[in-house]
PDB file of N, CA and C in Angstrom:
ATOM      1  N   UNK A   1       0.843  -1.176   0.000  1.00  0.00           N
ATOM      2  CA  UNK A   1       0.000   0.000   0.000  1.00  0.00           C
ATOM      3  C   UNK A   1       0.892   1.243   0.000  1.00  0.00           C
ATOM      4  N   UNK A   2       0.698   1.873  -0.678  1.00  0.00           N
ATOM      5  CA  UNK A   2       1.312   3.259  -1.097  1.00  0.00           C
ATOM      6  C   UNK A   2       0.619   4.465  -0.828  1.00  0.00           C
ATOM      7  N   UNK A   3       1.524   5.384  -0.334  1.00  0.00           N
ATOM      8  CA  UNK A   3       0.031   6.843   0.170  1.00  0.00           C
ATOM      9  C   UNK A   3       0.485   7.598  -1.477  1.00  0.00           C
ATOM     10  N   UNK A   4      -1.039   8.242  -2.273  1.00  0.00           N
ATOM     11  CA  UNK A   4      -0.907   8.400  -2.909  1.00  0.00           C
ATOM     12  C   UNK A   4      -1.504  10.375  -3.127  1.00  0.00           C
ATOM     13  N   UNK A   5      -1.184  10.583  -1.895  1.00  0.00           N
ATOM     14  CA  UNK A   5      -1.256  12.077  -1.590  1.00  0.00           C
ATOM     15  C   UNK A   5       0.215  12.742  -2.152  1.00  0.00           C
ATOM     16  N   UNK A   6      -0.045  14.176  -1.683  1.00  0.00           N
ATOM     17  CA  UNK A   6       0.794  15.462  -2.006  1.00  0.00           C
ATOM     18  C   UNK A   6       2.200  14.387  -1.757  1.00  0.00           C
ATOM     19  N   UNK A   7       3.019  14.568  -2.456  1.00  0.00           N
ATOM     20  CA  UNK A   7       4.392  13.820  -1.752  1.00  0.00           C
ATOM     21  C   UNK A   7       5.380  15.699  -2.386  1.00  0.00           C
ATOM     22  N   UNK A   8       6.428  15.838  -1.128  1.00  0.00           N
ATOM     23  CA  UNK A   8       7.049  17.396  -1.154  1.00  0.00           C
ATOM     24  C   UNK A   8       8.461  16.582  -1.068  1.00  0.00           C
ATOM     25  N   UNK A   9       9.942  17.458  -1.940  1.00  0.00           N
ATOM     26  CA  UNK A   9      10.896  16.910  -1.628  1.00  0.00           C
ATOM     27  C   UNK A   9      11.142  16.998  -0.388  1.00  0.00           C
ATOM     28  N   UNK A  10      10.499  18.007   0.269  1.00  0.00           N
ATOM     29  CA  UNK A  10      11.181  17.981   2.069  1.00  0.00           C
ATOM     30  C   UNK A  10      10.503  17.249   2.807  1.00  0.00           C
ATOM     31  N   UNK A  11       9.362  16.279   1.769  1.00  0.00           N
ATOM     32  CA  UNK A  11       8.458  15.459   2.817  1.00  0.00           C
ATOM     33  C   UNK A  11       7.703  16.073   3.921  1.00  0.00           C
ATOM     34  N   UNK A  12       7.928  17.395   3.521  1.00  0.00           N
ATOM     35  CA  UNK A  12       7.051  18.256   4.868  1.00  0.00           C
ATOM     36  C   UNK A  12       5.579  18.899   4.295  1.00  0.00           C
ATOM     37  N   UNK A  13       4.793  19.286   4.936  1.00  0.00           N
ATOM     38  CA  UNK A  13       3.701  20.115   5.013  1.00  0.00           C
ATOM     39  C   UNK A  13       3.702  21.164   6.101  1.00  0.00           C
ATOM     40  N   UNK A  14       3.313  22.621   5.524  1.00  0.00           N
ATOM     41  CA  UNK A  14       3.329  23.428   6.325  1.00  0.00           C
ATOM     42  C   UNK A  14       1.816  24.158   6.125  1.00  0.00           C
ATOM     43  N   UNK A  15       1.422  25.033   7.408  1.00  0.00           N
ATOM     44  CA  UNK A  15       0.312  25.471   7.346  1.00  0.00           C
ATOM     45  C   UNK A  15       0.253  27.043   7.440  1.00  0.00           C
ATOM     46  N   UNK A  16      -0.612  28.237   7.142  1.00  0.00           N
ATOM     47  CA  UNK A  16      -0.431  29.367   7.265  1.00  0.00           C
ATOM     48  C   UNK A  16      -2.340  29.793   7.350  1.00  0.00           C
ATOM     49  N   UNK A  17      -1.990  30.943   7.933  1.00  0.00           N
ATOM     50  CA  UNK A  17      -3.564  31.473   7.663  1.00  0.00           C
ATOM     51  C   UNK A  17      -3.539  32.186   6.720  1.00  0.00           C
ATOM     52  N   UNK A  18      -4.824  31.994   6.195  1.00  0.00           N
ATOM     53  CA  UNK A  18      -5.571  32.493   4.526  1.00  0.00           C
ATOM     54  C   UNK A  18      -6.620  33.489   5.054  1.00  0.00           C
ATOM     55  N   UNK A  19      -7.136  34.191   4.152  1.00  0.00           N
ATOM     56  CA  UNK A  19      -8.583  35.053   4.248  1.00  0.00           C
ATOM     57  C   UNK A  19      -9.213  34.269   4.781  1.00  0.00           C
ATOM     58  N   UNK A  20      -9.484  33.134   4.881  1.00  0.00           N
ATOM     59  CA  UNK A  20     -10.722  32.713   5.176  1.00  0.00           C
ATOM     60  C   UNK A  20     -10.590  31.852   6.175  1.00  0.00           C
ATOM     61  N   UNK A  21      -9.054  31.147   6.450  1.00  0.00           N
ATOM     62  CA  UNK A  21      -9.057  30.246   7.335  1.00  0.00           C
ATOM     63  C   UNK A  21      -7.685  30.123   7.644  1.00  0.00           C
ATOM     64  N   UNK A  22      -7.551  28.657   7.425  1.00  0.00           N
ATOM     65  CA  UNK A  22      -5.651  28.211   7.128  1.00  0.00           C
ATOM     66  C   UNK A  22      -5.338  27.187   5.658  1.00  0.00           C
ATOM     67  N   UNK A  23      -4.971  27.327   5.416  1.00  0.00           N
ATOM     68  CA  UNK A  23      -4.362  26.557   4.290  1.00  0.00           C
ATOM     69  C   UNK A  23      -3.076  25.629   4.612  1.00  0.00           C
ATOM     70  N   UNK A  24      -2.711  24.808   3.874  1.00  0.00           N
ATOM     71  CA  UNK A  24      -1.894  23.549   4.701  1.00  0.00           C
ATOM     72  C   UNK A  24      -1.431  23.807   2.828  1.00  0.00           C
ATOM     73  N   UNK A  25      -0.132  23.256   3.147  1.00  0.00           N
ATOM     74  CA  UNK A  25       1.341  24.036   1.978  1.00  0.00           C
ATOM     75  C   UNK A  25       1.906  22.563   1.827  1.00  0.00           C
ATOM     76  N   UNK A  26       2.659  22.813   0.661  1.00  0.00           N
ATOM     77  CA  UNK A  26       3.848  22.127   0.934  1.00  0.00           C
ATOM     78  C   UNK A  26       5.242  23.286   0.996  1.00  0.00           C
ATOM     79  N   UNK A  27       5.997  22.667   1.567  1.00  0.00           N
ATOM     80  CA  UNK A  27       7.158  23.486   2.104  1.00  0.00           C
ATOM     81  C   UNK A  27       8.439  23.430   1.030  1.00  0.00           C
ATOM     82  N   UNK A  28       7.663  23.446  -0.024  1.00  0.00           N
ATOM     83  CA  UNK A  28       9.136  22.987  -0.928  1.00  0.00           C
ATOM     84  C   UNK A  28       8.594  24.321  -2.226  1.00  0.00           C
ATOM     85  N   UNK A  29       6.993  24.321  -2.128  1.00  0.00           N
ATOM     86  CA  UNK A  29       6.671  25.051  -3.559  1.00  0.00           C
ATOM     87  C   UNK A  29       4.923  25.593  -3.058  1.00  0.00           C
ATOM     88  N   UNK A  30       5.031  25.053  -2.259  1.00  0.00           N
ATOM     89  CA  UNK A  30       3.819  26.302  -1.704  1.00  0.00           C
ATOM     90  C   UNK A  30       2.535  26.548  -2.489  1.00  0.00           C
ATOM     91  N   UNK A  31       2.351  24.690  -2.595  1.00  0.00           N
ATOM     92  CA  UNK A  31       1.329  23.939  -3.256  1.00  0.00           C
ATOM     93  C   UNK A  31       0.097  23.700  -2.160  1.00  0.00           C
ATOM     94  N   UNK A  32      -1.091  24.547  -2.778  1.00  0.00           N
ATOM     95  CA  UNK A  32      -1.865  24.395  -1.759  1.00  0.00           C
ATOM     96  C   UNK A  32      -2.594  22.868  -1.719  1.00  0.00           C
ATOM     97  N   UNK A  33      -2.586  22.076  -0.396  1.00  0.00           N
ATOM     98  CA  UNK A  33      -3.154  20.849  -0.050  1.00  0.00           C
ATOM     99  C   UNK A  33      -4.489  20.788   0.012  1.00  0.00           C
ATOM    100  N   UNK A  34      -5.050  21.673   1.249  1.00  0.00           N
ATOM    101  CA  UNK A  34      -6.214  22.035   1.719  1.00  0.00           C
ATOM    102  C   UNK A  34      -6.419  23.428   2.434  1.00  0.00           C
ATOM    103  N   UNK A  35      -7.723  23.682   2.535  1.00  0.00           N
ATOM    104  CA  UNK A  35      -7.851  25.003   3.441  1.00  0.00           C
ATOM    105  C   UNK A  35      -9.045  24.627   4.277  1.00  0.00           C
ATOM    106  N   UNK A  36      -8.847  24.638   5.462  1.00  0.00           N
ATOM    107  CA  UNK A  36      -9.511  24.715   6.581  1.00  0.00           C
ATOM    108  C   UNK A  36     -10.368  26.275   6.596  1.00  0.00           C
ATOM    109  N   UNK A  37     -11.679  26.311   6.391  1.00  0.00           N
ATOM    110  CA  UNK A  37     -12.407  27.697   6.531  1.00  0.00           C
ATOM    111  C   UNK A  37     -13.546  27.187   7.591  1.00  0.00           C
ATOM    112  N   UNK A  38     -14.486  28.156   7.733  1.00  0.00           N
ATOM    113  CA  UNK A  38     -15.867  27.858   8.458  1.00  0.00           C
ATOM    114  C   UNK A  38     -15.583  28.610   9.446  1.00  0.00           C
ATOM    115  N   UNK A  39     -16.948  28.872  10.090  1.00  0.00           N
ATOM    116  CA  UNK A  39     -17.403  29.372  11.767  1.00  0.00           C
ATOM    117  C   UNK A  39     -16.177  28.664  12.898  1.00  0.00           C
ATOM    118  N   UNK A  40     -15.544  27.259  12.524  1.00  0.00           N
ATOM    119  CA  UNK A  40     -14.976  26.925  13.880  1.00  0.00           C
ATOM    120  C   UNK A  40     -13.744  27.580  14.527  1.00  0.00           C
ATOM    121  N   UNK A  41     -13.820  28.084  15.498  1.00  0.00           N
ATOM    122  CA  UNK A  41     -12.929  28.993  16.308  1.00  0.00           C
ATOM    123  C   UNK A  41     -11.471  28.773  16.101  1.00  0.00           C
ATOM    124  N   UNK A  42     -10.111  29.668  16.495  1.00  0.00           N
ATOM    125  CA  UNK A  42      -9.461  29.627  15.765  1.00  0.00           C
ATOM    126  C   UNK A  42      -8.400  28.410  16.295  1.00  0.00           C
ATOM    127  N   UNK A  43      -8.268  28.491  17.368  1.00  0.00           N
ATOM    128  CA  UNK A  43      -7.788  27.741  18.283  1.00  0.00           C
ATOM    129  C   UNK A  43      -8.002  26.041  17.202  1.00  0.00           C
ATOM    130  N   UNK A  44      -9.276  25.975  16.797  1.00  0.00           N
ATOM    131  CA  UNK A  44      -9.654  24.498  16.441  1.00  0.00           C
ATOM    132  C   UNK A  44      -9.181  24.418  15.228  1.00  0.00           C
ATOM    133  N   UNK A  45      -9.199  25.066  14.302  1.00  0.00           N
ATOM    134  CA  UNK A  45      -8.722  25.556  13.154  1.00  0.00           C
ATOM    135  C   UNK A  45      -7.611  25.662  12.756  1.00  0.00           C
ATOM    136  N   UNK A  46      -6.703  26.276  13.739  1.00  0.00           N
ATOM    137  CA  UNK A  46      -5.215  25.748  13.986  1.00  0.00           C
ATOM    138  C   UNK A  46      -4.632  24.616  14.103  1.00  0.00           C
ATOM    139  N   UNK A  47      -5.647  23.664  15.340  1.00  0.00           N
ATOM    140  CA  UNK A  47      -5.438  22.784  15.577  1.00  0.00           C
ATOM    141  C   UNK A  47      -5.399  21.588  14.158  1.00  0.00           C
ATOM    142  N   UNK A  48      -6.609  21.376  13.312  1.00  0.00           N
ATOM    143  CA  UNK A  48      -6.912  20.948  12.312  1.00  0.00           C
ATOM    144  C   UNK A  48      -5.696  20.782  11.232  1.00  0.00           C
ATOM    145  N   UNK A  49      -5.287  22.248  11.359  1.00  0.00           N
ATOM    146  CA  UNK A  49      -4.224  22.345  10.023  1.00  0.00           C
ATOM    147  C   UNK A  49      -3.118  21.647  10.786  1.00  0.00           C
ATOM    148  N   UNK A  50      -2.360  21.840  11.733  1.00  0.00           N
ATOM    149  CA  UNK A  50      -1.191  20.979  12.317  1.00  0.00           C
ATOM    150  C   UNK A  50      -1.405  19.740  12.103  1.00  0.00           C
ATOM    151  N   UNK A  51      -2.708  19.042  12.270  1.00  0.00           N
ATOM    152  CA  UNK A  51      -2.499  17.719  11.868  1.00  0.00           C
ATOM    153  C   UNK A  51      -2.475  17.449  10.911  1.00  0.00           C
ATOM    154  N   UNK A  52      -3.580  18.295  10.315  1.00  0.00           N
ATOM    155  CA  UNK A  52      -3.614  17.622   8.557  1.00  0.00           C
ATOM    156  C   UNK A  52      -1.904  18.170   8.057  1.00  0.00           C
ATOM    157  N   UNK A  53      -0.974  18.859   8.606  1.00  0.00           N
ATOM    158  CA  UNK A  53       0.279  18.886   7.658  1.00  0.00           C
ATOM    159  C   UNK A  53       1.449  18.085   8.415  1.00  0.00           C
ATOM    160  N   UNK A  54       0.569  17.544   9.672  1.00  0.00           N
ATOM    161  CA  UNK A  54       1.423  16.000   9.899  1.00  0.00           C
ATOM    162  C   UNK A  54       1.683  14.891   9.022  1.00  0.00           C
ATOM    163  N   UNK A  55       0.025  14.888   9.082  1.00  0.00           N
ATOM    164  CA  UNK A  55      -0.138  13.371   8.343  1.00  0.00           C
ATOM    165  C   UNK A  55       0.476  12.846   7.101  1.00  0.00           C
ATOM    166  N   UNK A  56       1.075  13.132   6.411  1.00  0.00           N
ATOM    167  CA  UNK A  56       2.100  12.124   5.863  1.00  0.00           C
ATOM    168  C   UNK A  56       2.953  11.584   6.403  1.00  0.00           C
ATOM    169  N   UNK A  57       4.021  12.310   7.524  1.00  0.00           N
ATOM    170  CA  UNK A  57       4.876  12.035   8.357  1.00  0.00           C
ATOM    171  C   UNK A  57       4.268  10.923   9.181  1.00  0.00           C
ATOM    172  N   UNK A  58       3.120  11.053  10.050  1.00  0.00           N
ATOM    173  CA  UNK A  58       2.391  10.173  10.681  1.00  0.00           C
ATOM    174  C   UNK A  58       2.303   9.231  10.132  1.00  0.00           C
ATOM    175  N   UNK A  59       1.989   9.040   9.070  1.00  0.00           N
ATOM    176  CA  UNK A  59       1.494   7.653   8.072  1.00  0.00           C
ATOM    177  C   UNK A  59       2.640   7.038   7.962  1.00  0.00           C
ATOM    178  N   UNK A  60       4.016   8.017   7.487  1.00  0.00           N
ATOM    179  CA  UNK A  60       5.608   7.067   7.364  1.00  0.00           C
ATOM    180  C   UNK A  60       5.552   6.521   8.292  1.00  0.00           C
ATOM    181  N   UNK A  61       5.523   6.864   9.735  1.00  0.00           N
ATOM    182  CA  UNK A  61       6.302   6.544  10.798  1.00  0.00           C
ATOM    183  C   UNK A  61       5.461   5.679  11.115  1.00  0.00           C
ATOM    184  N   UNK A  62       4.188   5.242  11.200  1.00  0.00           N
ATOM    185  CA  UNK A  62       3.423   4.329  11.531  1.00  0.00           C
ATOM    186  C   UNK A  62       3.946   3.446  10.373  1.00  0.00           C
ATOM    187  N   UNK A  63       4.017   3.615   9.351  1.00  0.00           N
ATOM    188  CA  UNK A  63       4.490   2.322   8.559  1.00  0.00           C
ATOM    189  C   UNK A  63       5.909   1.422   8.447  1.00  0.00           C
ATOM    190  N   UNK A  64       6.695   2.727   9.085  1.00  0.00           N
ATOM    191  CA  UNK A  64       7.760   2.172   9.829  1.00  0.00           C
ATOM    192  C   UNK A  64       7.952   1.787  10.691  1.00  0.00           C
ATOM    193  N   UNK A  65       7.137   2.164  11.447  1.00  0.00           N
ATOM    194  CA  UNK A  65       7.199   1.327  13.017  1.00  0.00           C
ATOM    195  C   UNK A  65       6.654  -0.522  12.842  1.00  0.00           C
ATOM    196  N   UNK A  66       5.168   0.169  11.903  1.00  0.00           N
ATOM    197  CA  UNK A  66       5.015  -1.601  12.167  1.00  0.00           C
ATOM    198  C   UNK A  66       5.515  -2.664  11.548  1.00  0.00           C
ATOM    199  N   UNK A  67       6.441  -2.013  10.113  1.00  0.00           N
ATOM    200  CA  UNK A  67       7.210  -2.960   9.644  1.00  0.00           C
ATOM    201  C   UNK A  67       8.112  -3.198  10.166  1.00  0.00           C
ATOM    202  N   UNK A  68       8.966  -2.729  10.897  1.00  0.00           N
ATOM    203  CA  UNK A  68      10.107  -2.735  11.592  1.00  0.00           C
ATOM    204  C   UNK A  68       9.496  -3.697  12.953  1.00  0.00           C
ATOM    205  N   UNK A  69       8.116  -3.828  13.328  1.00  0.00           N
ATOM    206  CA  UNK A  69       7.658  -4.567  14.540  1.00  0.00           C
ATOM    207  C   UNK A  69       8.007  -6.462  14.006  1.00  0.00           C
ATOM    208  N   UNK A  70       7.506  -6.258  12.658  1.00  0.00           N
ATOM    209  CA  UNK A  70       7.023  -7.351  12.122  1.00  0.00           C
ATOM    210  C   UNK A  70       8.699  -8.005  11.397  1.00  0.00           C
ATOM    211  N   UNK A  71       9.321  -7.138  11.453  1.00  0.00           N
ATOM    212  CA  UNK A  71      11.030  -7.673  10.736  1.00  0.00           C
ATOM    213  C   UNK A  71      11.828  -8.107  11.651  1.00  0.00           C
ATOM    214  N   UNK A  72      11.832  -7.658  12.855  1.00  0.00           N
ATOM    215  CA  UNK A  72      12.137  -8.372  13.863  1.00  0.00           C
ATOM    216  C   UNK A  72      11.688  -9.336  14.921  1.00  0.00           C
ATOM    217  N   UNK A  73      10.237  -9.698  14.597  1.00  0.00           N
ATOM    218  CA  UNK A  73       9.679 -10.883  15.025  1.00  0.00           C
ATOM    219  C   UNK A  73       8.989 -10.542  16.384  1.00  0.00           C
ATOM    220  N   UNK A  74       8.558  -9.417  16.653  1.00  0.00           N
ATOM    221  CA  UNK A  74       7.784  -9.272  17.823  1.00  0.00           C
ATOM    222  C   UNK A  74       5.973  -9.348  17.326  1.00  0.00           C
ATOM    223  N   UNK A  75       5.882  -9.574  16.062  1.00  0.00           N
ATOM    224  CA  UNK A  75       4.316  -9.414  15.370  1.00  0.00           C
ATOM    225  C   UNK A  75       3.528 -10.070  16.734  1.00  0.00           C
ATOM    226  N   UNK A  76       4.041 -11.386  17.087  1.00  0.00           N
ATOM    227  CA  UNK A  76       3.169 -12.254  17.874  1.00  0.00           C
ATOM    228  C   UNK A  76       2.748 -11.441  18.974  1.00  0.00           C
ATOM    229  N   UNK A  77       3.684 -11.225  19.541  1.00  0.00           N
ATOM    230  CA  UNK A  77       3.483 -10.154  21.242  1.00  0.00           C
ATOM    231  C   UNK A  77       2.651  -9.004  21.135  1.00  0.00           C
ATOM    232  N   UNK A  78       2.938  -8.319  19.515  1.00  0.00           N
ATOM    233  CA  UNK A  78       1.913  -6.863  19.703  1.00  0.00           C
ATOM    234  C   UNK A  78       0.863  -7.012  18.659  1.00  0.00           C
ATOM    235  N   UNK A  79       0.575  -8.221  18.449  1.00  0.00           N
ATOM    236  CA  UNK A  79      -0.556  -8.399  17.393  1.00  0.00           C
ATOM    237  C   UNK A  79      -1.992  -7.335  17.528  1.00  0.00           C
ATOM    238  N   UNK A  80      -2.453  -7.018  18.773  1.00  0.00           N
ATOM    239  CA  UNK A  80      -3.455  -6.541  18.702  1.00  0.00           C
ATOM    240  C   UNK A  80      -2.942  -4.932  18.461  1.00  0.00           C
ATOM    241  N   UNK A  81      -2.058  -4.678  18.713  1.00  0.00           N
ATOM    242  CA  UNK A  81      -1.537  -3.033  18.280  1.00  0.00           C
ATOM    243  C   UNK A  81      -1.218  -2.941  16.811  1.00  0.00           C
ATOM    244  N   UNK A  82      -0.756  -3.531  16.283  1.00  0.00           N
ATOM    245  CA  UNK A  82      -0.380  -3.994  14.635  1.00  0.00           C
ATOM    246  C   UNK A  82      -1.972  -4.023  14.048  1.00  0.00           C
ATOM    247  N   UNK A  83      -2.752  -5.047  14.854  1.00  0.00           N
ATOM    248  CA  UNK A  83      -3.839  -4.892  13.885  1.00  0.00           C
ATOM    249  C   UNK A  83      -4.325  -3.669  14.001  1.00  0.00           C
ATOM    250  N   UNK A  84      -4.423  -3.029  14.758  1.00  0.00           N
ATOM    251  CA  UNK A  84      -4.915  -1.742  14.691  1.00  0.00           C
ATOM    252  C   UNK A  84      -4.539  -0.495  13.863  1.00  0.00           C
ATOM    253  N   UNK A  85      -3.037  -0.379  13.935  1.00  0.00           N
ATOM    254  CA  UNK A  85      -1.943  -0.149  12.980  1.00  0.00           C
ATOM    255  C   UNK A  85      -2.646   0.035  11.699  1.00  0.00           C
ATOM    256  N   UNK A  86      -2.556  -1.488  11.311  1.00  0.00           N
ATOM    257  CA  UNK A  86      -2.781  -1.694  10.075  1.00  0.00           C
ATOM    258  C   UNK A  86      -4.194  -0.876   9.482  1.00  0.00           C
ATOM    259  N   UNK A  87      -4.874  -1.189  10.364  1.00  0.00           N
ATOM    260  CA  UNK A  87      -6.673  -0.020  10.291  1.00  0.00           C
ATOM    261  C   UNK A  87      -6.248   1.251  10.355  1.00  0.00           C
ATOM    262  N   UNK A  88      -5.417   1.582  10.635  1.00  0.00           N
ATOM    263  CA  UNK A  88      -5.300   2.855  10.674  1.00  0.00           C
ATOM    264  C   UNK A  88      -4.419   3.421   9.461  1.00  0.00           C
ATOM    265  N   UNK A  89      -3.665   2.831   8.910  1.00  0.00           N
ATOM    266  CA  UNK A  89      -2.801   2.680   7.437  1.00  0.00           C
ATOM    267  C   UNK A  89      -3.771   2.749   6.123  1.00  0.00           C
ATOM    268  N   UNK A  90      -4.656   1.451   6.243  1.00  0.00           N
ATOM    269  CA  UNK A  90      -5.118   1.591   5.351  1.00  0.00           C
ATOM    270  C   UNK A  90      -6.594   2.484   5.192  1.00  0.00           C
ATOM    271  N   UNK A  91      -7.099   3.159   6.483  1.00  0.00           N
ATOM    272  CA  UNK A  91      -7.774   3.962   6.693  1.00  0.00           C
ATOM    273  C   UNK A  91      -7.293   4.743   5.925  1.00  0.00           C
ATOM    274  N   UNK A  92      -6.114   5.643   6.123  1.00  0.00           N
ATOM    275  CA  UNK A  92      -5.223   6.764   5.946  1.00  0.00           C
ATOM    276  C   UNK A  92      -5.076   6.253   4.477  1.00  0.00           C
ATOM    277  N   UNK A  93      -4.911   4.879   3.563  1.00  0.00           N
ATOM    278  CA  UNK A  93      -5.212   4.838   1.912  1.00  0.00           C
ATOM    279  C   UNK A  93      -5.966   4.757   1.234  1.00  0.00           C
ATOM    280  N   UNK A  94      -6.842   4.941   2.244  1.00  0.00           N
ATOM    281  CA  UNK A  94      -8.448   4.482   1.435  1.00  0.00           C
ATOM    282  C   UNK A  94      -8.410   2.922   0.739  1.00  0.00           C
ATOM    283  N   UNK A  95      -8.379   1.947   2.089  1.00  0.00           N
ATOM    284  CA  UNK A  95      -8.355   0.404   1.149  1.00  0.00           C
ATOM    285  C   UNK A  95      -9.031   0.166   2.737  1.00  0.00           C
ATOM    286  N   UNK A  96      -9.437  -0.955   2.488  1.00  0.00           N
ATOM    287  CA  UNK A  96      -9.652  -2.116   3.574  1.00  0.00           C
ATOM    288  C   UNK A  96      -8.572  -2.276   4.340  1.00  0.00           C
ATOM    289  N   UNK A  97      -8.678  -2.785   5.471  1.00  0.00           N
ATOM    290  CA  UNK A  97      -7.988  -3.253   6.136  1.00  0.00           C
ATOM    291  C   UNK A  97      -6.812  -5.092   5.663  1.00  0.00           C
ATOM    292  N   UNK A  98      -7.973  -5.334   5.320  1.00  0.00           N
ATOM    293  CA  UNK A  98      -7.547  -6.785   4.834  1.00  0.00           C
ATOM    294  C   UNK A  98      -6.719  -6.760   2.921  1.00  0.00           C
ATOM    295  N   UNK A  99      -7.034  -5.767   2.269  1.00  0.00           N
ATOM    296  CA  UNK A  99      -6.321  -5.250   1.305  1.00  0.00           C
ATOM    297  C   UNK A  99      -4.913  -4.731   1.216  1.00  0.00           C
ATOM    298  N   UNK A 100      -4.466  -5.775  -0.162  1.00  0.00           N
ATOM    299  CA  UNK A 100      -2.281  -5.038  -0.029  1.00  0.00           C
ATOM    300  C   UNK A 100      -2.424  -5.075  -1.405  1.00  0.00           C
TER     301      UNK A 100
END
């Protein structure tokens, strides 16, 4: 499974406020991702954009973590965290869980 979002050479996302809200960047060319607008206060709005210009990073590192769980042979011991993992991966690709 492959994430088939914004990919930036700095692998980063950055966020800024817009007229209307915040907008979420990439940090390489200042490609707009998304913009967070609406009534919700700013505090939440802020909040929103920090994650949404996590989440690629989030998604690597979760996919590194659980492959790296599963390459060294602990799958058995943290099976129920892995499966969850995995729901949350392919949440984040838009596939099933049970889909590769």
């Amino acid at each position: 499974m492959e994430f088939k979002g914004t990919k930036t050479r700095k692998g980063e996302l950055k966020w800024i406020r817009s007229n209307m809200g915040f907008q979420v960047l990439t940090a390489d060319s200042y490609y707009s991702v998304c913009e967070a607008v609406g009534k919700r206060g700013q505090e939440e709005q802020i909040a929103n954009a920090q994650l949404i210009a996590a989440a690629p990073e989030l998604l690597q590192a979760l996919q590194s973590f659980a492959n790296g769980i599963r390459e060294r042979g602990y799958a058995g011991h943290l099976s129920d965290y892995l499966k969850y993992a995995d729901t949350i991966i392919a949440k984040a690709l838009g596939k099933e869980a049970d889909d590769e």
